[in-house]
N, C-alpha and C. Protein backbone atom coordinates (compact mmCIF):
# COMPACT_ATOMS: atom_id res chain seq x y z
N UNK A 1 31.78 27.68 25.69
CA UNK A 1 30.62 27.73 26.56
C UNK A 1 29.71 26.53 26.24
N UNK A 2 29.43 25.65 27.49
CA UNK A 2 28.41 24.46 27.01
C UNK A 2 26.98 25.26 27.20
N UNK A 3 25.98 24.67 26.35
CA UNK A 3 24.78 24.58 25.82
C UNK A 3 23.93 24.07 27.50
N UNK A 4 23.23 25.29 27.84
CA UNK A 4 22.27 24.89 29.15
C UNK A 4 21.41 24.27 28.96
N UNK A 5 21.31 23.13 29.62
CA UNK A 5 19.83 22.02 29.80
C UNK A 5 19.11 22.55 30.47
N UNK A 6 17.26 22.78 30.08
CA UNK A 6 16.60 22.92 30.71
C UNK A 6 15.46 21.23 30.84
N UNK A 7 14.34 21.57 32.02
CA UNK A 7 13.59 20.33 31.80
C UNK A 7 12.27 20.97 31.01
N UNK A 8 12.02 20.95 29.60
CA UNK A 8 11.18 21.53 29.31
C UNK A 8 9.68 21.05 29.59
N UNK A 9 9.05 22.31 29.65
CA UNK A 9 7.64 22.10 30.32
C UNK A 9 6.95 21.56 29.13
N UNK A 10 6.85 21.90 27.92
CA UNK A 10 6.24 21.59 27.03
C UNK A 10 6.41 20.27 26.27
N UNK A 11 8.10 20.36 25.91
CA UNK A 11 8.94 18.59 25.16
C UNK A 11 8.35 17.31 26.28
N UNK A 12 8.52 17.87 27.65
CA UNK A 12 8.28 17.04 28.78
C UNK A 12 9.96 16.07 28.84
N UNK A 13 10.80 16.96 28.42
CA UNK A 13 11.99 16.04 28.49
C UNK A 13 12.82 17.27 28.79
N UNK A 14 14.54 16.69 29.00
CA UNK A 14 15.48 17.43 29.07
C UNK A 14 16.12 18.39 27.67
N UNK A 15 15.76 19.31 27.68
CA UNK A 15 16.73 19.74 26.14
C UNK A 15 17.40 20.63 26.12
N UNK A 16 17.94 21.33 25.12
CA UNK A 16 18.91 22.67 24.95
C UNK A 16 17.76 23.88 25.64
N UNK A 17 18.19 24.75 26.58
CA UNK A 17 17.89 26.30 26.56
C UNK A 17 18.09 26.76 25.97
N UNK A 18 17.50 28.13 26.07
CA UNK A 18 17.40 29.77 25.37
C UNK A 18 18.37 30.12 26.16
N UNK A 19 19.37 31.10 25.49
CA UNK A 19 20.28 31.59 25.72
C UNK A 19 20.15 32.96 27.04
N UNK A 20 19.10 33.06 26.54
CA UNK A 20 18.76 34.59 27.49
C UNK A 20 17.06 34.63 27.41
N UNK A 21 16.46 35.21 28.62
CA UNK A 21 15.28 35.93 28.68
C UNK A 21 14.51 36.14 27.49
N UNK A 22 13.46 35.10 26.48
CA UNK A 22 13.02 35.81 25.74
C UNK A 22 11.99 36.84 25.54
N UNK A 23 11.55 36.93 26.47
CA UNK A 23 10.65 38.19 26.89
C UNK A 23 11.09 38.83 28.10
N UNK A 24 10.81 40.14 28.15
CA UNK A 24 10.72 40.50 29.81
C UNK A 24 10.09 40.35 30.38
N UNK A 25 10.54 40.53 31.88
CA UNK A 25 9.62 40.67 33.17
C UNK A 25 9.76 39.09 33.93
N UNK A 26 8.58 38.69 34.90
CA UNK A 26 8.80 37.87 35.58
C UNK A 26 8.38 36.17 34.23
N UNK A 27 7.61 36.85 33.55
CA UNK A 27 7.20 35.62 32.15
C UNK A 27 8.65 35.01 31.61
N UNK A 28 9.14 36.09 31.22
CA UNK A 28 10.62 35.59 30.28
C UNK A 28 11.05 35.20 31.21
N UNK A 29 11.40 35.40 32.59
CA UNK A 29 12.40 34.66 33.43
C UNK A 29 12.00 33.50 33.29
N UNK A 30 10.81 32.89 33.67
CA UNK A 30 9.80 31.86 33.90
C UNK A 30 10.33 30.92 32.61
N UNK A 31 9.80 31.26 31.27
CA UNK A 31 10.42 31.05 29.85
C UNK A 31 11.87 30.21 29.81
N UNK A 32 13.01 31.19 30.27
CA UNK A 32 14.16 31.08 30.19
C UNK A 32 14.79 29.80 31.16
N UNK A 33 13.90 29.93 32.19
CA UNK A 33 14.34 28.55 33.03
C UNK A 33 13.64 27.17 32.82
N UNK A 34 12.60 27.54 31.75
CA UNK A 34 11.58 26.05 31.55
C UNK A 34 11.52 25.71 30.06
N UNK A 35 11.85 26.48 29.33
CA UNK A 35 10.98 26.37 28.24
C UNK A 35 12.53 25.88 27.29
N UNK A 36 12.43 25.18 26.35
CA UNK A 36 13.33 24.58 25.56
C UNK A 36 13.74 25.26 24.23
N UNK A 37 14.95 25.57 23.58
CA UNK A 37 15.06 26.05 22.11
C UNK A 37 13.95 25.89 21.44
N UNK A 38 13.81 24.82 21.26
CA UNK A 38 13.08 23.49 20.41
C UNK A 38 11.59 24.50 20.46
N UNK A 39 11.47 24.42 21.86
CA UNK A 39 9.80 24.46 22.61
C UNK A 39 9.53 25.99 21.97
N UNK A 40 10.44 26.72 22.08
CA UNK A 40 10.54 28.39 22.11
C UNK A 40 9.88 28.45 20.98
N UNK A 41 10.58 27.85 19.77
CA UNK A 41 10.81 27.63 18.12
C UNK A 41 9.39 27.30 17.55
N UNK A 42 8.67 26.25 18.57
CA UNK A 42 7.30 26.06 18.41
C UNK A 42 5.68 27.28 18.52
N UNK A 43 6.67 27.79 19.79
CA UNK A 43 5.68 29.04 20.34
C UNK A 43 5.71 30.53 19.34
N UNK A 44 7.15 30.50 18.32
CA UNK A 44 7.54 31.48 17.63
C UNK A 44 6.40 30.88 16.76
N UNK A 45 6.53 29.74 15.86
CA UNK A 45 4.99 28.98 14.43
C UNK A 45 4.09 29.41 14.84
N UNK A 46 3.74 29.25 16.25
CA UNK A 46 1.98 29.67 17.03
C UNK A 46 1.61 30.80 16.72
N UNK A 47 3.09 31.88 17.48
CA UNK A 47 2.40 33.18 17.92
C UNK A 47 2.54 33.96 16.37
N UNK A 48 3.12 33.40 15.14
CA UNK A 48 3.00 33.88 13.69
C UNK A 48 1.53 33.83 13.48
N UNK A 49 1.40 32.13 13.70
CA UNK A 49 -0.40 31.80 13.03
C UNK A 49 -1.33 32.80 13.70
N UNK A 50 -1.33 33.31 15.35
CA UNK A 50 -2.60 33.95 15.70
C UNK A 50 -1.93 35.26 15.24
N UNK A 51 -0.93 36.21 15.76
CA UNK A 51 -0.78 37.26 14.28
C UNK A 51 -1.33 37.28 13.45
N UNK A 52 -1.26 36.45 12.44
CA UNK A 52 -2.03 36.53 11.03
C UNK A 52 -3.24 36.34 11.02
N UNK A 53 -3.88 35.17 12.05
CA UNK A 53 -4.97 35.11 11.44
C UNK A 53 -6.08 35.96 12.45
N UNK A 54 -5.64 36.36 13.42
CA UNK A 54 -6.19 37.49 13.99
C UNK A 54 -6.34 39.08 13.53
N UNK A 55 -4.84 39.17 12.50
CA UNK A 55 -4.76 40.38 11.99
C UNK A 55 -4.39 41.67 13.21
N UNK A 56 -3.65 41.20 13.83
CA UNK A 56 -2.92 41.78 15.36
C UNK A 56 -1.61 42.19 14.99
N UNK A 57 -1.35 43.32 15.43
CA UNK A 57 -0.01 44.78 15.27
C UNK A 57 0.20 44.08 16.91
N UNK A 58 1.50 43.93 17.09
CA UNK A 58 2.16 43.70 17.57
C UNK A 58 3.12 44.82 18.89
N UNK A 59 2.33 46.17 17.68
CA UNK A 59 2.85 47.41 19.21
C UNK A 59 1.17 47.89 19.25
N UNK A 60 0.10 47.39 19.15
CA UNK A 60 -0.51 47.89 20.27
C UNK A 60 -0.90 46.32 21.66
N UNK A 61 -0.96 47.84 22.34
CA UNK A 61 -1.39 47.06 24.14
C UNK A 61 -1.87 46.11 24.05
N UNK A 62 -2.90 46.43 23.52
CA UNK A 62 -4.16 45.19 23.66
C UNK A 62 -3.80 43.71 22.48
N UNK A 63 -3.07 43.98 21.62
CA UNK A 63 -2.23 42.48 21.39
C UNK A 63 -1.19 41.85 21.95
N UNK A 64 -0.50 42.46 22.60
CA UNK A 64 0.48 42.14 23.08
C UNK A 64 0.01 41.72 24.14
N UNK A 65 -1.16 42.02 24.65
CA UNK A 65 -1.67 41.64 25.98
C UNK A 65 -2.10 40.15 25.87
N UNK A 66 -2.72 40.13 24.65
CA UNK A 66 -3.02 38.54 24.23
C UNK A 66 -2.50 37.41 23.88
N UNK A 67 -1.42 38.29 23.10
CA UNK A 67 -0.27 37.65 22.87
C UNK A 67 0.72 36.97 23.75
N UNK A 68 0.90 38.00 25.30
CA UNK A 68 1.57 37.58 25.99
C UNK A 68 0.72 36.07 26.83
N UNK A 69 -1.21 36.40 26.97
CA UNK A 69 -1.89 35.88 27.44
C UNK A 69 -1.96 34.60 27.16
N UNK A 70 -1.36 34.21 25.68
CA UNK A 70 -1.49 33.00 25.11
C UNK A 70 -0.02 31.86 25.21
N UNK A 71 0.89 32.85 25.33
CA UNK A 71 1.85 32.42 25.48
C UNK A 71 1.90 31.54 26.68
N UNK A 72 1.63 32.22 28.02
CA UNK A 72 1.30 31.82 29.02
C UNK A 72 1.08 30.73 29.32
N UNK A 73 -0.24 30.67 28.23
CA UNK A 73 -1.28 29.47 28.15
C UNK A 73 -0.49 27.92 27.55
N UNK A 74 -0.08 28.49 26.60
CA UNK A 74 1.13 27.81 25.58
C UNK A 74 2.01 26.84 26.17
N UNK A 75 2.21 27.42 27.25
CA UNK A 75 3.75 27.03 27.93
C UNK A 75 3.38 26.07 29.48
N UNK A 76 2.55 27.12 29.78
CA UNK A 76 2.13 26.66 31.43
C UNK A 76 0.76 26.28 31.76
N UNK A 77 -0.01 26.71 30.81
CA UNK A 77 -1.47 26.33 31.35
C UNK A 77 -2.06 25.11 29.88
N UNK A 78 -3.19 25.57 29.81
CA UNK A 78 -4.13 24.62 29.27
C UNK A 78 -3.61 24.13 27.59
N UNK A 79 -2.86 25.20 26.90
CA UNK A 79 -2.16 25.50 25.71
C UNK A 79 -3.65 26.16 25.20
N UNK A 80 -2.53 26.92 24.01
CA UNK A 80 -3.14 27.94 23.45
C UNK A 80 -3.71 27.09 21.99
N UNK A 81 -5.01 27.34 21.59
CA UNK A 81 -5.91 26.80 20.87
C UNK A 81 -5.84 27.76 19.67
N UNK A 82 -5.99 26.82 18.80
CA UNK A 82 -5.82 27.67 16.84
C UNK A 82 -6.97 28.17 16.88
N UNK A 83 -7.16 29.58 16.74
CA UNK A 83 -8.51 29.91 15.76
C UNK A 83 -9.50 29.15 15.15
N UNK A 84 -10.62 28.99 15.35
CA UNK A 84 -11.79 27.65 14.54
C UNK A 84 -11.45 27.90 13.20
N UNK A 85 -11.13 29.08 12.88
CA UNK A 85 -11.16 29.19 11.40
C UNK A 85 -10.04 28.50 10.56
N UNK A 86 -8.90 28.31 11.73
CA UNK A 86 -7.91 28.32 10.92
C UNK A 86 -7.47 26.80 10.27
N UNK A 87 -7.03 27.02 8.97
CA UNK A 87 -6.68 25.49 8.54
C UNK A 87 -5.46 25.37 8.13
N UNK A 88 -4.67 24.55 8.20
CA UNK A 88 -3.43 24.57 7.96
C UNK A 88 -3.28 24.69 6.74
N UNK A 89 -2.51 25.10 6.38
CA UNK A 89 -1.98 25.50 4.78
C UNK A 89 -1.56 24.12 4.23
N UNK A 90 -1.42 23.28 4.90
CA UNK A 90 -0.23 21.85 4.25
C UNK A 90 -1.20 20.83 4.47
N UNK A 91 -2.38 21.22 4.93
CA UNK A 91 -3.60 20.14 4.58
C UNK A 91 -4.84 20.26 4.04
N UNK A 92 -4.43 21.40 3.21
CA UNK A 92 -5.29 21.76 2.33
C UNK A 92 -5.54 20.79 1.31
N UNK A 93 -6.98 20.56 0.63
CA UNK A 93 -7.27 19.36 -0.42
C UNK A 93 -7.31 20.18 -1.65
């Protein structure tokens, strides 16, 4: 089986797809036809950092709602913005 090219929205280039739908509904379809391994792999680092530093459970509604909200953002809209608080761990002095 060859490896599906998508044009990713985010790389802004041609790269490897996601194998399947990574979310449901009409989002993951959306995802699955635009969004790149690579790109996916990026949005997985993101949606860890606001997890944590939000301190967000993952089965209730109202994160997942944000979660999905940011993703969104991430992929198709304005991109999703780090927490003010947050500082990267690897540029710490």
């Amino acid at each position: 089986m060859t490896a599906r090219t998508v044009n990713c929205v985010l790389l802004k280039r041609a790269a490897p797809g996601l194998d399947r739908p990574p979310y449901p509904g009409v989002l993951g379809q959306r995802i699955f036809e635009n969004v790149s391994k690579e790109a996916w792999g990026q949005w997985v680092g993101h949606q860890t950092m606001l997890i944590n530093e939000y301190r967000l459970s993952p089965v209730e509604p109202k994160a997942r709602k944000f979660l999905e909200a940011e993703m969104e953002k991430f992929f198709f809209g304005e991109g999703s913005e780090k927490p003010r608080e947050f500082v990267n761990p690897g540029s710490r002095s």
